[in-house]
N, C-alpha and C. Protein backbone atom coordinates (compact mmCIF):
# COMPACT_ATOMS: atom_id res chain seq x y z
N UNK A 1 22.91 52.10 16.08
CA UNK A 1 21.54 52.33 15.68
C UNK A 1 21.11 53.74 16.06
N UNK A 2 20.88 54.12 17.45
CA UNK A 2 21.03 55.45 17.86
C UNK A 2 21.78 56.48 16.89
N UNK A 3 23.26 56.17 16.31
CA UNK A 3 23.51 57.36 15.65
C UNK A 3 22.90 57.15 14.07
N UNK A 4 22.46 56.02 13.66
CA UNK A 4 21.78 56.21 12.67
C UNK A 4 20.63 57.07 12.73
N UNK A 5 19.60 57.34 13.47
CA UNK A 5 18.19 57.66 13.72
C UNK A 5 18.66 59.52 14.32
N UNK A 6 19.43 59.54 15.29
CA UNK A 6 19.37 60.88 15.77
C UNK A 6 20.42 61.79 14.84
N UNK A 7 21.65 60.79 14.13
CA UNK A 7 22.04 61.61 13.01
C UNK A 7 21.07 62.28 11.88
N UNK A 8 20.36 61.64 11.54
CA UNK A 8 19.43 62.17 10.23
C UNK A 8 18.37 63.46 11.05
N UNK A 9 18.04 63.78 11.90
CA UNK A 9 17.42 64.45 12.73
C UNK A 9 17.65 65.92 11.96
N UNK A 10 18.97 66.19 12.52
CA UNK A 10 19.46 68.22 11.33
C UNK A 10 19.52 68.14 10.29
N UNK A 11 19.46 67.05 9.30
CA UNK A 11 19.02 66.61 8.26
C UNK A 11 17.93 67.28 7.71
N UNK A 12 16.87 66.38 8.47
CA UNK A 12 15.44 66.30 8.09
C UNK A 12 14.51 67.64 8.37
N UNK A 13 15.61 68.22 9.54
CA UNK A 13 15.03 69.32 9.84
C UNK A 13 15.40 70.34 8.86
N UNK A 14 16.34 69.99 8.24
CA UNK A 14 16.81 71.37 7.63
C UNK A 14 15.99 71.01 6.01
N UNK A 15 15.55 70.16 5.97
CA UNK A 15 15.00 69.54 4.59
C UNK A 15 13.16 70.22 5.03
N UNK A 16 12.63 69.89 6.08
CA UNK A 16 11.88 70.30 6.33
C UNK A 16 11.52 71.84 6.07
N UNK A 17 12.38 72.49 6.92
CA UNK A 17 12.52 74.08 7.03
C UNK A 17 12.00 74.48 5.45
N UNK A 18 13.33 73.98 4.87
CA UNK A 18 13.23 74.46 2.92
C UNK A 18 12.18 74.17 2.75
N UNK A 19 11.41 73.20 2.71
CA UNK A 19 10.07 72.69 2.21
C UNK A 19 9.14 73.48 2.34
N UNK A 20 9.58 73.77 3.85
CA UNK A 20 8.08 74.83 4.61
C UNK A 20 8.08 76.16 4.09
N UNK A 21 9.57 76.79 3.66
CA UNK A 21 9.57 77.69 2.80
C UNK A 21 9.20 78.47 1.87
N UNK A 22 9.08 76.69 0.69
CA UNK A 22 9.20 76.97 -0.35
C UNK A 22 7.42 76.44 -0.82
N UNK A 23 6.81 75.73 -0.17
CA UNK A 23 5.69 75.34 -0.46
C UNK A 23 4.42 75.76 0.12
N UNK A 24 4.76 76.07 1.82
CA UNK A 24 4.00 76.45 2.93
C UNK A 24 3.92 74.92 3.63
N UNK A 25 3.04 75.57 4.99
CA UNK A 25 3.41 74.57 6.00
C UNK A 25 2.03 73.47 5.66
N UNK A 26 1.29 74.06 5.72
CA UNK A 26 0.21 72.45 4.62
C UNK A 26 0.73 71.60 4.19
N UNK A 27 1.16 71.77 2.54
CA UNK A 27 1.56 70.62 2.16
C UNK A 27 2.95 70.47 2.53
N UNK A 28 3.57 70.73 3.35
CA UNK A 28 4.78 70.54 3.71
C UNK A 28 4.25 69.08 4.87
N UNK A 29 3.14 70.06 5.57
CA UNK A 29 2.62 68.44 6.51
C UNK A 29 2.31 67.26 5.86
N UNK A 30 1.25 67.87 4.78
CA UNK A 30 0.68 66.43 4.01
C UNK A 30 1.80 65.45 3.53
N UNK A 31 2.91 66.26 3.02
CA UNK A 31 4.48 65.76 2.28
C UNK A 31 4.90 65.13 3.24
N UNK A 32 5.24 65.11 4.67
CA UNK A 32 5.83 64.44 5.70
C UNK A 32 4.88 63.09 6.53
N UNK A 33 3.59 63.40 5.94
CA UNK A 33 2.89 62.28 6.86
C UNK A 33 2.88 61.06 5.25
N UNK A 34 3.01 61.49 4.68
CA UNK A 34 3.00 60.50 3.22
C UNK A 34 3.93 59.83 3.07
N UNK A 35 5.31 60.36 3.81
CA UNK A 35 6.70 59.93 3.92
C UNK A 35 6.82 59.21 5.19
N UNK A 36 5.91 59.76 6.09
CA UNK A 36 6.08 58.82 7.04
C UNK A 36 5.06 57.59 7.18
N UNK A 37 4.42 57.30 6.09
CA UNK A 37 3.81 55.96 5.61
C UNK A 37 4.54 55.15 4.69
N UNK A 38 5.81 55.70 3.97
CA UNK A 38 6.16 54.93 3.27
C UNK A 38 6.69 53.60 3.72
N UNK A 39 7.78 53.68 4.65
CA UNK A 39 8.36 52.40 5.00
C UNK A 39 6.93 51.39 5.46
N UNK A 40 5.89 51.58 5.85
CA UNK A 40 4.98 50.55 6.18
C UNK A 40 4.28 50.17 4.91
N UNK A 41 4.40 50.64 3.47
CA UNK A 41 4.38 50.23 2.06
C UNK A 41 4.70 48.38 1.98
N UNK A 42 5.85 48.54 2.01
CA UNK A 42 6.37 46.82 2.10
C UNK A 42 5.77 45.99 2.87
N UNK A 43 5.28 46.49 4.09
CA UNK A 43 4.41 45.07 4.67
C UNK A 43 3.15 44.99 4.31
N UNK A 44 2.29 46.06 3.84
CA UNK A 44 0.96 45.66 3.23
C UNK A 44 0.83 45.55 2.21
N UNK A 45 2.16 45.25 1.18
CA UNK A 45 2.24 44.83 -0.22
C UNK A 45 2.63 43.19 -0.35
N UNK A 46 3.38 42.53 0.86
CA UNK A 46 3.58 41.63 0.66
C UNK A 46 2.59 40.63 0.61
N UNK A 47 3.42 39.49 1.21
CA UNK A 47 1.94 37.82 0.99
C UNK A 47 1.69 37.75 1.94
N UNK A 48 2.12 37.77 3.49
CA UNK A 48 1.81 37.49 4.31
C UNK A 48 0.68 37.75 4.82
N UNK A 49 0.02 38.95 4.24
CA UNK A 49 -1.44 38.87 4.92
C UNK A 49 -2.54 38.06 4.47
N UNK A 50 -1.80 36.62 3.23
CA UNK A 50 -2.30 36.32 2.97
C UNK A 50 -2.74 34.43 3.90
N UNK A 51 -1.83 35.01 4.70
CA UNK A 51 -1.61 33.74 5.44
C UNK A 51 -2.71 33.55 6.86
N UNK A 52 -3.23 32.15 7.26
CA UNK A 52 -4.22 32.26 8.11
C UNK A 52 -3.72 31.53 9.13
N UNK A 53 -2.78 30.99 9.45
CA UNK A 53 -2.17 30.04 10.34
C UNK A 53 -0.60 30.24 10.71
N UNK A 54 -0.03 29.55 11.32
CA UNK A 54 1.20 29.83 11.94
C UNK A 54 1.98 28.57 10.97
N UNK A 55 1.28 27.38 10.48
CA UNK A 55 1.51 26.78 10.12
C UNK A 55 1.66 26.64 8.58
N UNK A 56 0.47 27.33 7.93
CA UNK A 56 0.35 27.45 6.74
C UNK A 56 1.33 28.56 6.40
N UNK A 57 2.00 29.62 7.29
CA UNK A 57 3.04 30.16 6.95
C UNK A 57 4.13 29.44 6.98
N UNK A 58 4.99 28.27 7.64
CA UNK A 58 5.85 27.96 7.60
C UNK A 58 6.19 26.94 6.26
N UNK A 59 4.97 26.54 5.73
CA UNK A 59 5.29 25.95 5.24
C UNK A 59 5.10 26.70 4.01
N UNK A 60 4.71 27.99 3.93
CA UNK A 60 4.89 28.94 2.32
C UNK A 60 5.88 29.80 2.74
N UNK A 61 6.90 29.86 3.66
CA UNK A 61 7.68 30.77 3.47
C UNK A 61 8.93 30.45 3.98
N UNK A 62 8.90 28.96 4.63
CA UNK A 62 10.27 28.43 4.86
C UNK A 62 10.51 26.95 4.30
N UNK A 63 12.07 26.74 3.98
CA UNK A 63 12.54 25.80 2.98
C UNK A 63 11.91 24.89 3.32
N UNK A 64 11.76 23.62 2.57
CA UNK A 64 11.55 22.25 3.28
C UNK A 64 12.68 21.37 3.82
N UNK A 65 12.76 21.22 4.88
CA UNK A 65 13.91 20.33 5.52
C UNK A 65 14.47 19.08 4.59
N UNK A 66 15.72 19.29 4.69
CA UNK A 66 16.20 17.99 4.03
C UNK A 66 16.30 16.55 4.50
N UNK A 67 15.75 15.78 4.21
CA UNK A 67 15.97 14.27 4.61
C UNK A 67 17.00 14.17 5.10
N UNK A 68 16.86 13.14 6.32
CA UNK A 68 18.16 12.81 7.29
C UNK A 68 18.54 11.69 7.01
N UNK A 69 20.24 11.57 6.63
CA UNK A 69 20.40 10.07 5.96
C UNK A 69 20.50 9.76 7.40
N UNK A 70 19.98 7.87 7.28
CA UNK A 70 20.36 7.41 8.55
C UNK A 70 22.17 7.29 8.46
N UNK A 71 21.90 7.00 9.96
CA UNK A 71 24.00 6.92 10.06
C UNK A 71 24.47 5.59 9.41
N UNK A 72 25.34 5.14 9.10
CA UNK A 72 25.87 3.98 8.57
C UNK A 72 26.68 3.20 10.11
N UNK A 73 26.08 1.92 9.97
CA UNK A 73 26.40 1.37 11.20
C UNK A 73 27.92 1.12 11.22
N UNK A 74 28.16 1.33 12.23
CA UNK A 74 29.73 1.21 12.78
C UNK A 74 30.05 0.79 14.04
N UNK A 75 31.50 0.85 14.67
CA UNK A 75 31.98 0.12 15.60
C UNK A 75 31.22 0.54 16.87
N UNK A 76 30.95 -0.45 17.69
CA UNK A 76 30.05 -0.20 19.24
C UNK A 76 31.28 0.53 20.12
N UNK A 77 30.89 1.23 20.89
CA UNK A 77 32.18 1.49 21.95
C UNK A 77 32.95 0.37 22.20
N UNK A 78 31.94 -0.89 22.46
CA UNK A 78 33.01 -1.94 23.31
C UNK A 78 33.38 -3.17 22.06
N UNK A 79 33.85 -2.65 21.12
CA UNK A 79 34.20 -3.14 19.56
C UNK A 79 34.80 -4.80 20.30
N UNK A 80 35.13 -5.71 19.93
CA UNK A 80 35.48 -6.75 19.53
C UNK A 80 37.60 -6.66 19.97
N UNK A 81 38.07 -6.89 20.85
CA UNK A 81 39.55 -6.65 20.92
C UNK A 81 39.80 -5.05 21.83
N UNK A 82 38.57 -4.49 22.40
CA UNK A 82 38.90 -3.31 22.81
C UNK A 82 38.37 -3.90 24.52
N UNK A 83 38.78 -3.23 25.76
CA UNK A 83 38.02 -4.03 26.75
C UNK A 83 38.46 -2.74 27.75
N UNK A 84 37.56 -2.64 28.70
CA UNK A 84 37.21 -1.48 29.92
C UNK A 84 38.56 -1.52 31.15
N UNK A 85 39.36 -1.08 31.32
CA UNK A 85 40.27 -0.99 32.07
C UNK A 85 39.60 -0.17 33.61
């Protein structure tokens, strides 16, 4: 994770630099704080803020459990011909 995040670093800087270059350092800021709102895009687009409970979320956003067959009855430990040594 670390080299994901501090790799992109001379990246961004060097993407930066050009920007600041080529546009000036204004909208070079405005350009970087707009980018750095994007990833928080997806959570205030989704449903969840449409939710008021802990409960009313689980039940709009996770499966419904499947019915549990009962077990089919079978032999007791101490079956009929079997005996405790």
């Amino acid at each position: 994770m670390r080299f994901m995040v501090w790799g992109t670093l001379p990246l961004v800087s060097a993407i930066g630099v050009a920007l600041g270059q080529a546009v000036g350092l204004r909208p070079t800021l405005w350009i970087a704080a707009v980018a750095g709102l994007l990833p928080v895009a997806p959570a205030l687009a989704s449903r969840i803020w449409s939710v008021r409970s802990g409960e009313e979320a689980v039940a709009r956003f996770l499966p419904a459990p499947e019915p549990v067959q009962p077990e089919a009855p079978g032999p007791t430990p101490l079956a009929a011909g079997s005996h405790v040594s």
